[in-house]
Protein backbone atom coordinates (compact mmCIF):
# COMPACT_ATOMS: atom_id res chain seq x y z
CA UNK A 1 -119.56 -74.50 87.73
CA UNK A 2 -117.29 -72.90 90.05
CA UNK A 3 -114.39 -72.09 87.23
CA UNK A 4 -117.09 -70.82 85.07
CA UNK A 5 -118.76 -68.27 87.44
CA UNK A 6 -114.58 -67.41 88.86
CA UNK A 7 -114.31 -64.60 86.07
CA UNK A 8 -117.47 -63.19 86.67
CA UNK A 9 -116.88 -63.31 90.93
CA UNK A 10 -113.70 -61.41 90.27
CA UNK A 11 -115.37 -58.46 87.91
CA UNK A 12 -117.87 -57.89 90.12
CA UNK A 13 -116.05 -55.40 92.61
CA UNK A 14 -115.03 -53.38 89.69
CA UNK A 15 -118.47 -53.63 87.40
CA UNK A 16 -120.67 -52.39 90.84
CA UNK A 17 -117.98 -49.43 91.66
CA UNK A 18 -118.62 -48.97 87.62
CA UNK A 19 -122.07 -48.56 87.84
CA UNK A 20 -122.29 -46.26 91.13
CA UNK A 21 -120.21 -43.99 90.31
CA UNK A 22 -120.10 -43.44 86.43
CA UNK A 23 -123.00 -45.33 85.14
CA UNK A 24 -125.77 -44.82 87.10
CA UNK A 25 -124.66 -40.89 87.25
CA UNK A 26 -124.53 -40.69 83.76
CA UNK A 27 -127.81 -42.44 83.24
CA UNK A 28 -129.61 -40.08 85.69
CA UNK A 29 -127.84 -36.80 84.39
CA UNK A 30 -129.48 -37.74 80.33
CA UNK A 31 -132.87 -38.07 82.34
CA UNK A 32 -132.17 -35.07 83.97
CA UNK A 33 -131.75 -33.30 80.76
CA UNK A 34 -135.37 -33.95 79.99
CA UNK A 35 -136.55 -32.12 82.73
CA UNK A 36 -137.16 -28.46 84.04
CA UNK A 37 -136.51 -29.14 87.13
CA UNK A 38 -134.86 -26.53 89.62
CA UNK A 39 -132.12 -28.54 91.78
CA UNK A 40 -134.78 -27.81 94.95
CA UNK A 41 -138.81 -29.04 94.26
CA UNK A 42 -139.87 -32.83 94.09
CA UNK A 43 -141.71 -32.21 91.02
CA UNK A 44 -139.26 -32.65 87.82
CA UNK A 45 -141.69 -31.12 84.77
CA UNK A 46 -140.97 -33.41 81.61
CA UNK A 47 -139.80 -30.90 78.66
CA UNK A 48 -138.50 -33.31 76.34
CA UNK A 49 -136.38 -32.36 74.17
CA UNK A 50 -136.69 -28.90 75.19
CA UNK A 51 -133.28 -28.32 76.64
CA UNK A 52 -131.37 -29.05 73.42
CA UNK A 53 -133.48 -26.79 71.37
CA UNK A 54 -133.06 -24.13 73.37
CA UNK A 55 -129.30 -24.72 73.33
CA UNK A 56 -129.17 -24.77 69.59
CA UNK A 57 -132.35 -21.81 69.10
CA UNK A 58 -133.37 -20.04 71.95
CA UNK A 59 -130.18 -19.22 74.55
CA UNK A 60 -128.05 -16.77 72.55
CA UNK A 61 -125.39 -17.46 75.33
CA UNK A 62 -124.92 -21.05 74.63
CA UNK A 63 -124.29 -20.53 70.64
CA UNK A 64 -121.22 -18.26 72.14
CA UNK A 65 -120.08 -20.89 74.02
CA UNK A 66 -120.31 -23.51 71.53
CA UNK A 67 -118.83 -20.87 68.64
CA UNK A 68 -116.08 -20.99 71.29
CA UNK A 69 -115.58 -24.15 71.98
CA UNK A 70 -115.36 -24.65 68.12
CA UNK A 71 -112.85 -22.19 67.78
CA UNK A 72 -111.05 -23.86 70.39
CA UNK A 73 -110.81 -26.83 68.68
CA UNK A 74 -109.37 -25.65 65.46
CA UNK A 75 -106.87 -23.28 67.32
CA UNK A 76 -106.30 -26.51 68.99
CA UNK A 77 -106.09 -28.86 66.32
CA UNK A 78 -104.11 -26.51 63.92
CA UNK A 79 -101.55 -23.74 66.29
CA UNK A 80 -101.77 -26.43 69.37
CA UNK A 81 -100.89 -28.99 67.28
CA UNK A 82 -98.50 -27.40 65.37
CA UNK A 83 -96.56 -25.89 68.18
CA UNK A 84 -95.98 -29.35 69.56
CA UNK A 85 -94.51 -30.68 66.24
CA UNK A 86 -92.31 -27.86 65.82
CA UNK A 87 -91.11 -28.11 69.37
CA UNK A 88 -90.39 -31.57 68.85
CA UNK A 89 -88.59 -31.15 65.64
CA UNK A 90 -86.21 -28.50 67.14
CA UNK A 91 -85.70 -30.65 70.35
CA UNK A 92 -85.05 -33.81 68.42
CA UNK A 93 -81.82 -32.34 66.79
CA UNK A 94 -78.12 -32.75 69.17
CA UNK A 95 -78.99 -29.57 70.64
CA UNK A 96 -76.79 -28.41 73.90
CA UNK A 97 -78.82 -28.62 77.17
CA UNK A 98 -81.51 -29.91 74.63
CA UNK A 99 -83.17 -32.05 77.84
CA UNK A 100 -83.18 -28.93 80.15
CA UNK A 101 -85.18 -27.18 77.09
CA UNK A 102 -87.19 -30.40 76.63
CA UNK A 103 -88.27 -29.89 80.72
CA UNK A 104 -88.75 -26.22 80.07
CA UNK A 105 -91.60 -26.68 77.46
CA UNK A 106 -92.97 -29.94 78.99
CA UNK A 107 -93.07 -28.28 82.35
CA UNK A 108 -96.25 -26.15 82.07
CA UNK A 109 -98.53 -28.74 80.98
CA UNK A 110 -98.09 -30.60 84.35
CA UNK A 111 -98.94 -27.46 86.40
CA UNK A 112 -102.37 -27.30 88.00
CA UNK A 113 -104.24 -25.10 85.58
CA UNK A 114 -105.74 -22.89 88.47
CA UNK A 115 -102.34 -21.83 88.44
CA UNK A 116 -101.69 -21.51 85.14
CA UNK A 117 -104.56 -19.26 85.15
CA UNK A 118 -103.45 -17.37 87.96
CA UNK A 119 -99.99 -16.67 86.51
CA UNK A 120 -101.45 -15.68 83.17
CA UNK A 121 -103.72 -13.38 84.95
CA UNK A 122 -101.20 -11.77 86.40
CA UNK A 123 -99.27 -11.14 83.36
CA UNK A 124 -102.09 -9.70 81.62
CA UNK A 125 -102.63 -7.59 84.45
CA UNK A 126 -103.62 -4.06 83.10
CA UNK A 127 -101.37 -1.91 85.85
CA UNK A 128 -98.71 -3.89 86.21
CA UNK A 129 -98.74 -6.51 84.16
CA UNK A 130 -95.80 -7.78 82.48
CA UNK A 131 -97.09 -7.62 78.86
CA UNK A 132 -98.07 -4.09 79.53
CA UNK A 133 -95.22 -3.44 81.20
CA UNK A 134 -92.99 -5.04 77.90
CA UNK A 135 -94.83 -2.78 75.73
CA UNK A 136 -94.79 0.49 77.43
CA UNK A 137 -90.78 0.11 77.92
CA UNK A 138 -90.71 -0.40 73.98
CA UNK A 139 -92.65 2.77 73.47
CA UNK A 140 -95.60 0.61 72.10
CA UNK A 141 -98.33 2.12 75.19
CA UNK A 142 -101.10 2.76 72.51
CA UNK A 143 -100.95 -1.22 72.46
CA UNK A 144 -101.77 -1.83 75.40
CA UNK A 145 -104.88 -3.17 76.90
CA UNK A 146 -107.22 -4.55 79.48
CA UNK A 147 -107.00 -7.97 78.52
CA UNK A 148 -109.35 -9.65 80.30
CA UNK A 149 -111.79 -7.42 80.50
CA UNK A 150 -112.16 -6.56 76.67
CA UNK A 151 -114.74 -8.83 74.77
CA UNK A 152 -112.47 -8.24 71.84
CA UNK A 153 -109.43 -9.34 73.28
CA UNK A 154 -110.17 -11.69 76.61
CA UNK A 155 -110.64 -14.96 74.57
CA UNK A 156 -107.23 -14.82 72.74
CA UNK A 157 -105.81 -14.16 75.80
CA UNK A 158 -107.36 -16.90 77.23
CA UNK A 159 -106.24 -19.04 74.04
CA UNK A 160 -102.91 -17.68 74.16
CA UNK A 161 -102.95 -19.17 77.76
CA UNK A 162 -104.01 -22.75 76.82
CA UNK A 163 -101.18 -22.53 74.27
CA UNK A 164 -98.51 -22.83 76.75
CA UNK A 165 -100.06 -24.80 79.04
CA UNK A 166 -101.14 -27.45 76.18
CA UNK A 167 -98.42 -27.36 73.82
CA UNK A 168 -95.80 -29.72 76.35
CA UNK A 169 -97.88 -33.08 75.78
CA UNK A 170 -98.33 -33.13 71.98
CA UNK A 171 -94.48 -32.03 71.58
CA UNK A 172 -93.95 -35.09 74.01
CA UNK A 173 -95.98 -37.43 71.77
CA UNK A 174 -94.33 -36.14 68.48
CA UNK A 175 -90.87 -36.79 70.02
CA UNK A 176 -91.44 -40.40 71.04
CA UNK A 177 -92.66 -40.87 67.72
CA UNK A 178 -89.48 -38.87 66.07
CA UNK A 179 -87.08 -41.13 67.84
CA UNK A 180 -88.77 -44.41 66.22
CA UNK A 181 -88.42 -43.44 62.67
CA UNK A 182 -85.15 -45.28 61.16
CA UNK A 183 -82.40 -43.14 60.31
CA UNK A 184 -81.86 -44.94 57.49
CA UNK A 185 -85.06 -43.24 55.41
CA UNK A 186 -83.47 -40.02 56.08
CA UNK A 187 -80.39 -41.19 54.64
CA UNK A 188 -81.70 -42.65 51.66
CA UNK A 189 -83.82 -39.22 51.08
CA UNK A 190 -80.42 -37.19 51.54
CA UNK A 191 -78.81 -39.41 48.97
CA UNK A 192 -81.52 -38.89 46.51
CA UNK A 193 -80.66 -34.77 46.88
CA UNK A 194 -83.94 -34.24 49.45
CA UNK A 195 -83.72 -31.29 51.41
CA UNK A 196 -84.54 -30.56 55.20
CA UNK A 197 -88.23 -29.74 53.71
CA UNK A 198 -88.18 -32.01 51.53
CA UNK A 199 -87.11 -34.74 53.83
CA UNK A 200 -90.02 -33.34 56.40
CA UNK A 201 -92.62 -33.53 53.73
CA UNK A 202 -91.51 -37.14 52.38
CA UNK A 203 -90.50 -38.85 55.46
CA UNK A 204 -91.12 -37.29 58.79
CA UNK A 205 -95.14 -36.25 58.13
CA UNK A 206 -95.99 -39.40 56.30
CA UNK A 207 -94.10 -41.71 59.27
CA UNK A 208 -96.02 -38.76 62.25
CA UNK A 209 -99.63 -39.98 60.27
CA UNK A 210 -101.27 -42.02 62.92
CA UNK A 211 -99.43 -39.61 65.65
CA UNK A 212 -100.74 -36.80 64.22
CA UNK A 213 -104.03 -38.28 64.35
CA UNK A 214 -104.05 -38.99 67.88
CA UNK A 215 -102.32 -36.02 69.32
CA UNK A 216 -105.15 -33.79 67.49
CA UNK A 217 -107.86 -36.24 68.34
CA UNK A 218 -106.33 -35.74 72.07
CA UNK A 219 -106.06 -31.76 71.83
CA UNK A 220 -109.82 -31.37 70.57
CA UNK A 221 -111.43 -33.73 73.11
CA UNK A 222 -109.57 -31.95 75.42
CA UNK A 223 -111.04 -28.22 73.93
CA UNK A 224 -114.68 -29.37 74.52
CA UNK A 225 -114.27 -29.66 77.71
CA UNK A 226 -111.95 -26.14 78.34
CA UNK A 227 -113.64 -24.85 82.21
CA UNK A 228 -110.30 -24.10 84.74
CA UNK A 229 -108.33 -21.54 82.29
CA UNK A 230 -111.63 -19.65 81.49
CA UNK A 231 -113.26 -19.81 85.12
CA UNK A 232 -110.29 -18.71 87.26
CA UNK A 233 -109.07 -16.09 84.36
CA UNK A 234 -112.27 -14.05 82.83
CA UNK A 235 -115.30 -16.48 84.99
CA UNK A 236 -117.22 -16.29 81.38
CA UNK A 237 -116.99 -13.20 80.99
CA UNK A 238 -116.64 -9.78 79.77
CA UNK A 239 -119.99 -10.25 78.83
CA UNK A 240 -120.12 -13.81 78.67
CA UNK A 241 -118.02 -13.49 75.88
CA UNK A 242 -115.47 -16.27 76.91
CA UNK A 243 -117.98 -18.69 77.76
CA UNK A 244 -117.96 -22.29 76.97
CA UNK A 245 -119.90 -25.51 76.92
CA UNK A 246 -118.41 -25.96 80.27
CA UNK A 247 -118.59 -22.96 82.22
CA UNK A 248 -121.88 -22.31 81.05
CA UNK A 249 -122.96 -25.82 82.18
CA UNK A 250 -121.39 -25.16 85.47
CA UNK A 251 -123.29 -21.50 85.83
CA UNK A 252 -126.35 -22.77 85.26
CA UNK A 253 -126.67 -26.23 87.33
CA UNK A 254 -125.05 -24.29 90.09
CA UNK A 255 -125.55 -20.79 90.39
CA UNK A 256 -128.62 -20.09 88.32
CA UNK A 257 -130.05 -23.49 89.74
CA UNK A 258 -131.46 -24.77 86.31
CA UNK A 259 -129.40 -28.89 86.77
CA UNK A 260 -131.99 -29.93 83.97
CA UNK A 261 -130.49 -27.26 81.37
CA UNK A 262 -127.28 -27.91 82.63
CA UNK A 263 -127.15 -31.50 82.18
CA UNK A 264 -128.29 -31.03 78.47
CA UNK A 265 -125.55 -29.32 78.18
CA UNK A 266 -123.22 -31.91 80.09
CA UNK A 267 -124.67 -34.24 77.16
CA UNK A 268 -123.86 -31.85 74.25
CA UNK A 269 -120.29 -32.18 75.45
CA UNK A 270 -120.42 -35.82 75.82
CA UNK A 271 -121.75 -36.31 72.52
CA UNK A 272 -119.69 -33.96 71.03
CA UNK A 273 -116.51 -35.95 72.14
CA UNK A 274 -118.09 -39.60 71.35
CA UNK A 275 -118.43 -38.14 67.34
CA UNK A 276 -114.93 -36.85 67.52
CA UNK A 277 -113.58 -40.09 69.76
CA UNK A 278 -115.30 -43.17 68.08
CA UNK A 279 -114.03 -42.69 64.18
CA UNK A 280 -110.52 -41.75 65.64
CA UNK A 281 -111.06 -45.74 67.61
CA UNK A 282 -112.90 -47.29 64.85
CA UNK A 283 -108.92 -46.29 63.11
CA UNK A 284 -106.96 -47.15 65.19
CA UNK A 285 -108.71 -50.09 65.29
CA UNK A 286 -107.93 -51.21 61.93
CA UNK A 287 -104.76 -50.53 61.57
CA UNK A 288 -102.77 -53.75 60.71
């Protein structure tokens, strides 16, 4: 009896710390959703599903944010993406000082991204900005802009942004995976009169499959939940324009005092992941 119950004594520590902190939280956030309630009043008025048809129908604001999000995740999935592999593909050659350039581009994606935001901010700075500065010294004034503070140009700056902070872990995934591909298929390509491209397209994307598959799996979880680069650089706005699932979330549990709305929103994002995340397991997990 007492080997039987051993496993079970020995979980326990970690299943009750389990269901404090993540599981009961979670559980009472997808109740909250439910509600109306305003953060303050004991009463909690049951809306049903109210929340998550106003997200979808009635709060023009929250379409924005999910257009963005979306957008996010194919800038993501596609330039993000993209970037990495063709970082990794120029740092996998004998390069000189090829491991100081390897730090270079790895080395933004482990800063904190308040400051990644707060560099960026000041580069797009519209007085003395370096961008600005780059394109006034070129002749090209009539180019410059208020970047933050245009709808029309805030969120690609703001993309731009997540581009360099982003791009250091996929290219770090897509070398690991460049290094364990056998020479000897890109010998036997080059002695059947493949090219670089052709060598790329026949061997190196068909070997990156299941990489490629995780590092965008990886980049668009990761764009559904996009808050620090858009709250410390534009905070939503101009206009709200640069909102996203996120920030909006945040804005309305905690400044506009509407936790019910907010947590519907929380659960958009969760299930929004979970749709990307399971088939991307359910793969993985049949892979011989």
């Amino acid at each position: 009896m007492k080997g039987r119950f051993a496993p079970l004594l020995l979980l326990a520590p970690a299943v009750v710390l389990y269901a404090t902190f993540v599981l009961w939280p979670a559980l009472s956030s997808l109740a909250l959703s439910f509600t109306d309630w305003d953060g303050i009043a004991a009463a909690r008025p049951f809306v049903g599903l109210g929340n998550y048809r106003k997200i979808l129908f009635d709060d023009p604001t929250a379409r924005v944010a999910l257009r963005n999000n979306l957008l996010w995740g194919l800038f993501a999935v596609t330039v993000q993406t993209g970037t990495g592999l063709s970082l990794a593909m120029l740092l996998a050659r004998p390069l000189r000082g090829r491991t100081f350039l390897r730090a270079v581009f790895y080395g933004p994606s482990i800063l904190p991204l308040v400051a990644t935001a707060l560099i960026w901010t000041w580069l797009y700075n519209p007085h003395f900005g370096l961008i600005n500065e780059v394109l006034r010294a070129m002749g090209l004034g009539r180019f410059a802009h208020a970047w933050l503070s245009e709808t029309g140009t805030a969120f690609g700056a703001v993309l731009l942004t997540a581009l360099w902070q982003g791009s250091g872990m996929p290219m770090l995934i897509f070398l690991a995976a460049l290094q364990s591909i056998p020479r000897e298929l890109y010998e036997a390509a080059a002695l059947d009169g493949a090219g670089r491209w052709r060598s790329f397209v026949s061997v190196t994307l068909p070997a990156l499959r299941e990489t490629i598959a995780i590092v965008m799996t990886l980049v668009l979880v990761h764009s559904l939940k996009a808050f620090e680069v858009v709250f410390a650089m534009t905070y939503g706005g101009p206009s709200r324009s640069t909102q996203t699932l996120a920030t909006w979330m945040y804005f309305n549990t905690f400044q506009y005092n509407h936790p019910g709305y907010g947590s519907a929103l929380a659960w958009v994002i969760a299930g929004l992941s979970l749709a990307i995340s399971i088939p991307y397991i359910r793969f993985v997990s049949r892979r011989p």
